[in-house]
C-alpha atoms as a PDB file:
ATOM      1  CA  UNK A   1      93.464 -45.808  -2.883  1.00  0.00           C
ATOM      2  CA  UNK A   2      89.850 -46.691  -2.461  1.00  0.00           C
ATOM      3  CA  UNK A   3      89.634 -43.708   0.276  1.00  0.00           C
ATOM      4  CA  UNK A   4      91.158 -41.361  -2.049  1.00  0.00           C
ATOM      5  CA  UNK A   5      88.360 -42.334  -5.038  1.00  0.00           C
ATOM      6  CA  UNK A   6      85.721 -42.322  -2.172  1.00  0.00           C
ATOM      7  CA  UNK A   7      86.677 -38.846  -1.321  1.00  0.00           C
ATOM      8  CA  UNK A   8      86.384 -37.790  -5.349  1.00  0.00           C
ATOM      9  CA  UNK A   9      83.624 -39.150  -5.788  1.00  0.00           C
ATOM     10  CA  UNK A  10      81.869 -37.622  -2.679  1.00  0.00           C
ATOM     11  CA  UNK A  11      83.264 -34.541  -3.634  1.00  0.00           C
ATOM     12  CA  UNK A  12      82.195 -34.259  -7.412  1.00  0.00           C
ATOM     13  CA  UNK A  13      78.572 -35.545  -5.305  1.00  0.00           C
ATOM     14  CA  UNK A  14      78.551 -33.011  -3.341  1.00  0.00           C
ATOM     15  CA  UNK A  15      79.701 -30.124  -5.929  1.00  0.00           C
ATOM     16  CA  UNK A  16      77.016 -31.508  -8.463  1.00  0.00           C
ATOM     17  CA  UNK A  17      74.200 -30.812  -5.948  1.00  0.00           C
ATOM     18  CA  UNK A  18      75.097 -27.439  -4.697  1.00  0.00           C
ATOM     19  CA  UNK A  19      74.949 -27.120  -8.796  1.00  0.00           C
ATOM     20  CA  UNK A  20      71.541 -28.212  -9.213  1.00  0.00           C
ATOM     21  CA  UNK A  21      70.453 -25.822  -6.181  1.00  0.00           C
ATOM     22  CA  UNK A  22      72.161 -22.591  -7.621  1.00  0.00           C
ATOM     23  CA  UNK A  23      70.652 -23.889 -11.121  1.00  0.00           C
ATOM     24  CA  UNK A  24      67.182 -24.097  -9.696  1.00  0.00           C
ATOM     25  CA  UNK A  25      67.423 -20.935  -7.914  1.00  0.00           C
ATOM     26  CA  UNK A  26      68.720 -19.416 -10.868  1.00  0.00           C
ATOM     27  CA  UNK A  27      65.770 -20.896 -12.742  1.00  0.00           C
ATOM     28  CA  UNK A  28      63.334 -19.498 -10.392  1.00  0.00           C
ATOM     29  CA  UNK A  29      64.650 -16.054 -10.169  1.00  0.00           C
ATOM     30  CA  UNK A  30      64.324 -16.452 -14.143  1.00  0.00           C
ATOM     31  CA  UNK A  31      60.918 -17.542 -14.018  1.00  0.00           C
ATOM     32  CA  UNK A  32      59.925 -14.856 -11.431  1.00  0.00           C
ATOM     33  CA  UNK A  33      60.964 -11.900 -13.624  1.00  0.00           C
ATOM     34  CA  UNK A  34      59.953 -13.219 -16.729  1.00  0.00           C
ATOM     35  CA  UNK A  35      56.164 -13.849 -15.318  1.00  0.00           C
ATOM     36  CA  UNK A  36      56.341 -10.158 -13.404  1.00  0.00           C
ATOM     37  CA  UNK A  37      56.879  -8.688 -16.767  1.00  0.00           C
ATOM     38  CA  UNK A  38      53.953 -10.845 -18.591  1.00  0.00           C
ATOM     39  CA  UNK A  39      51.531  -9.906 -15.111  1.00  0.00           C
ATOM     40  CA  UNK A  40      52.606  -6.212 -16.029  1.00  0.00           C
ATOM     41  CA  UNK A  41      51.740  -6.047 -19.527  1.00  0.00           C
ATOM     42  CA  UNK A  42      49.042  -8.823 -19.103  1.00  0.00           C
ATOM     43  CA  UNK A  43      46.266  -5.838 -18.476  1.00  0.00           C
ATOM     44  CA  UNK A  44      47.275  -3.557 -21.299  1.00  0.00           C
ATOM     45  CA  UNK A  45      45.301  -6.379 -23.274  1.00  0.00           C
ATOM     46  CA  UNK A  46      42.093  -5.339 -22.193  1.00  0.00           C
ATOM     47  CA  UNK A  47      42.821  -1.568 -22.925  1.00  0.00           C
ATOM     48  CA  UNK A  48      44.042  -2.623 -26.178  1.00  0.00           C
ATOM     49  CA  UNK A  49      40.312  -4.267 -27.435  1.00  0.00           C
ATOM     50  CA  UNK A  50      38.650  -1.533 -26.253  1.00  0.00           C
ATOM     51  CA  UNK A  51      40.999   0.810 -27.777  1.00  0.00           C
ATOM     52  CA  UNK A  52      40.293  -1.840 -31.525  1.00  0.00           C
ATOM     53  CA  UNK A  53      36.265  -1.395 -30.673  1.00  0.00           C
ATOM     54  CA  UNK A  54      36.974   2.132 -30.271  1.00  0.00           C
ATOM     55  CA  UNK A  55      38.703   2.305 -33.384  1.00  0.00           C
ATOM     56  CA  UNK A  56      36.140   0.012 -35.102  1.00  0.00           C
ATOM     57  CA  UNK A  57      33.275   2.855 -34.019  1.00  0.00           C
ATOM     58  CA  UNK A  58      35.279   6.308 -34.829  1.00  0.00           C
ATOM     59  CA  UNK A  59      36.115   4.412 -38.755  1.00  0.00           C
ATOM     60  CA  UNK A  60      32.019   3.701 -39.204  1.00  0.00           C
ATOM     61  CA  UNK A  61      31.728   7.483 -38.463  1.00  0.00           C
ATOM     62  CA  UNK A  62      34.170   9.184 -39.753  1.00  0.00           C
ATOM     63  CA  UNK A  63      31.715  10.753 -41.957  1.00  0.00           C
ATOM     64  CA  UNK A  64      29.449  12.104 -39.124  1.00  0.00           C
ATOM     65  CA  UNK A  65      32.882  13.493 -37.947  1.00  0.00           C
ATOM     66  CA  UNK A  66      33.857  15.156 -40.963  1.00  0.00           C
ATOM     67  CA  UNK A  67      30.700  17.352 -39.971  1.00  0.00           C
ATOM     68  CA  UNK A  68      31.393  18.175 -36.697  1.00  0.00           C
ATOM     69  CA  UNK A  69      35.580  18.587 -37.253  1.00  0.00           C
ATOM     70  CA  UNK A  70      35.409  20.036 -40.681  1.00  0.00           C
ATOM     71  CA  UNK A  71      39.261  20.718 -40.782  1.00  0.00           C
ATOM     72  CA  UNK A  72      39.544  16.396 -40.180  1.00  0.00           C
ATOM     73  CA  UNK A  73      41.293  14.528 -43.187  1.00  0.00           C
ATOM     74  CA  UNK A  74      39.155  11.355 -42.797  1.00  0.00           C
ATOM     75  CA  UNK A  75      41.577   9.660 -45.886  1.00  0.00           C
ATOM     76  CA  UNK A  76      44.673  10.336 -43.060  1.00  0.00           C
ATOM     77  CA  UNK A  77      42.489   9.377 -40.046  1.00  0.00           C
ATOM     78  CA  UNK A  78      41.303   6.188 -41.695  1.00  0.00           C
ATOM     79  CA  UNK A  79      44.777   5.269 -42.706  1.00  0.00           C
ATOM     80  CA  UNK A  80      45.888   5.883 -38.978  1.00  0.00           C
ATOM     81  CA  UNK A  81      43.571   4.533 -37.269  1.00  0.00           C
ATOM     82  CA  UNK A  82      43.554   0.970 -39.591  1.00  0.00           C
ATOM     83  CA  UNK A  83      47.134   0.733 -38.940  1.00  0.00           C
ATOM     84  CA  UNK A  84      47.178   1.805 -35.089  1.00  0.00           C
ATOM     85  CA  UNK A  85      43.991  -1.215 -34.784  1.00  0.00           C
ATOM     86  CA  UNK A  86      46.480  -3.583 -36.782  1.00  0.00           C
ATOM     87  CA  UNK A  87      49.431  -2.091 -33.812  1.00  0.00           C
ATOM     88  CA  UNK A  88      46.833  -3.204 -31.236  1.00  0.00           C
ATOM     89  CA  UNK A  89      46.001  -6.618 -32.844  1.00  0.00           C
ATOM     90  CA  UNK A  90      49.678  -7.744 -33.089  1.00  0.00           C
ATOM     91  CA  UNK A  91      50.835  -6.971 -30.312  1.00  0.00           C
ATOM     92  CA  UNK A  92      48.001  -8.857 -28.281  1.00  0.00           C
ATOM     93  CA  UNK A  93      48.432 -11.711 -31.145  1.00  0.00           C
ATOM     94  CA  UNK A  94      52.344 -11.744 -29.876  1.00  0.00           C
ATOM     95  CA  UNK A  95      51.058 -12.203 -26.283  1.00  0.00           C
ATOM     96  CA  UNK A  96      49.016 -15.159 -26.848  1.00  0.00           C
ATOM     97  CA  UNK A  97      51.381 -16.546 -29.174  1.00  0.00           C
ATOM     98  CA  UNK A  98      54.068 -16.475 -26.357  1.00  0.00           C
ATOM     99  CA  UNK A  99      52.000 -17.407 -23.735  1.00  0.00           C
ATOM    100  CA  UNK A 100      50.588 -20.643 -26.012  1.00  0.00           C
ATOM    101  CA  UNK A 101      54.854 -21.577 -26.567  1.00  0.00           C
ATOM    102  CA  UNK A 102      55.719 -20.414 -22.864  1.00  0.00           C
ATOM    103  CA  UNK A 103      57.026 -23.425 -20.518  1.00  0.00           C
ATOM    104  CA  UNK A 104      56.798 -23.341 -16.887  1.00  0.00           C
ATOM    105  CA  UNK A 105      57.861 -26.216 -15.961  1.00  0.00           C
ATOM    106  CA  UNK A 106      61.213 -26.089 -17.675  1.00  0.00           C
ATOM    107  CA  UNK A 107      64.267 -26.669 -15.637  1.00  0.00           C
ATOM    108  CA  UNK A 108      66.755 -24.800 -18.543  1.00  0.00           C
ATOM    109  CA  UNK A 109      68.451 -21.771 -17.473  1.00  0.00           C
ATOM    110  CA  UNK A 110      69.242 -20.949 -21.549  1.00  0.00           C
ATOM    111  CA  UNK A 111      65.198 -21.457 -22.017  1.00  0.00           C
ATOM    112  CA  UNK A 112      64.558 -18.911 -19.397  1.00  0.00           C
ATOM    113  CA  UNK A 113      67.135 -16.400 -20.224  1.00  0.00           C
ATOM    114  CA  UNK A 114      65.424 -16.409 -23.617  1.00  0.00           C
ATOM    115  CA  UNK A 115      61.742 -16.372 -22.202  1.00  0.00           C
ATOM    116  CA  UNK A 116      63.049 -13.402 -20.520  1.00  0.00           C
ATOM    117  CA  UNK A 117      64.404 -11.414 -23.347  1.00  0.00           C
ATOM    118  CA  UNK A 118      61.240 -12.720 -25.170  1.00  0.00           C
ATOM    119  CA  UNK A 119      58.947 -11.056 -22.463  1.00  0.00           C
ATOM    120  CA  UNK A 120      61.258  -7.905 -22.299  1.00  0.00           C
ATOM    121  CA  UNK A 121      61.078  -7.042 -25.707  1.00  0.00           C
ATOM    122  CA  UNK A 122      56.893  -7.603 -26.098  1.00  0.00           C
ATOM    123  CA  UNK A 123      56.827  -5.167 -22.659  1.00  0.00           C
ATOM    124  CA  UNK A 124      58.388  -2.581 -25.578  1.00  0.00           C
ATOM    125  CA  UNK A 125      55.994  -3.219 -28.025  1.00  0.00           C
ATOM    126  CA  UNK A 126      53.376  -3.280 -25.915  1.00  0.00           C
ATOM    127  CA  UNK A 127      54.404   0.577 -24.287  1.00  0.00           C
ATOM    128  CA  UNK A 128      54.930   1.637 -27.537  1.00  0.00           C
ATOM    129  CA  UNK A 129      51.533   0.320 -28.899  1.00  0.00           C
ATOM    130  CA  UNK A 130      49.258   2.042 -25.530  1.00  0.00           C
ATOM    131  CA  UNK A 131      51.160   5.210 -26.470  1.00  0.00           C
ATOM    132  CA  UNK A 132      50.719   5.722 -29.755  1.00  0.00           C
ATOM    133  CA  UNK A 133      47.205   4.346 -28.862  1.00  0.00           C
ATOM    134  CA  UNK A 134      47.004   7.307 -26.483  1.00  0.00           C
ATOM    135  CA  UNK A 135      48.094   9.560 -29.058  1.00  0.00           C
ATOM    136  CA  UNK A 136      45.932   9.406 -31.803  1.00  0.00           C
ATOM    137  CA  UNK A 137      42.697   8.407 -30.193  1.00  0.00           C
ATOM    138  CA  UNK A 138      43.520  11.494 -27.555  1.00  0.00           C
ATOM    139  CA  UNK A 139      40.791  13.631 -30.145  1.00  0.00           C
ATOM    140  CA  UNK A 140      37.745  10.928 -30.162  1.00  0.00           C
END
């Protein structure tokens, strides 16, 4: 009888560990994609506050425009450009944000998995803030 519990025992030993190690390496492979999506859209940051100061210069001369593009509606390209700079802020504001909450040294695969779809959905904001960024300051 005492082999026989032994043997469990070992056993449910043995099945917990090789647990843990496909746990960890699921954690890992987790944590690798989630950080290879922030290191992707990490940069964009940079081309986002130039884009703002950009922004912040073409709205202090949008008169001076107005005389060089006379067919510009500065009431549309004000109202454009405010919101695209507010795009711009917010999504760099959701980056640090995330990156203030973000845990590395979590062992949870649920936390991860989350992280993950956290990361994945900012990547979409973030493409969809450079092009529209792209878009309308194509003409400055």
């Amino acid at each position: 009888m005492n082999k026989i519990a032994f043997v469990a025992i070992a056993s449910l030993a043995i099945a917990a560990c090789g647990t843990q190690g496909n746990g960890a390496t699921g954690v890992k492979a987790l944590q690798d994609s989630t950080i290879k999506i922030h290191d992707e859209i990490m940069p964009q940051i940079a081309h986002f506050d130039r884009d703002a100061v950009k922004i912040d210069s073409i709205l202090a001369n949008l008169k001076n425009l107005k005389t060089t593009k006379a067919d510009l509606d500065t009431n549309l390209t004000r109202k454009e450009l405010s919101t695209l700079k507010a795009n711009l802020e917010s999504a760099t504001d959701h980056m640090m944000d995330w990156m203030k909450g973000y845990n590395p040294d979590s062992t949870d695969v649920k936390y991860f998995e989350t992280e993950l779809q956290k990361v994945s959905d900012m990547k979409k904001i973030f493409d969809n803030v450079s092009k529209e960024s792209q878009d309308k300051l194509k003409n400055f």
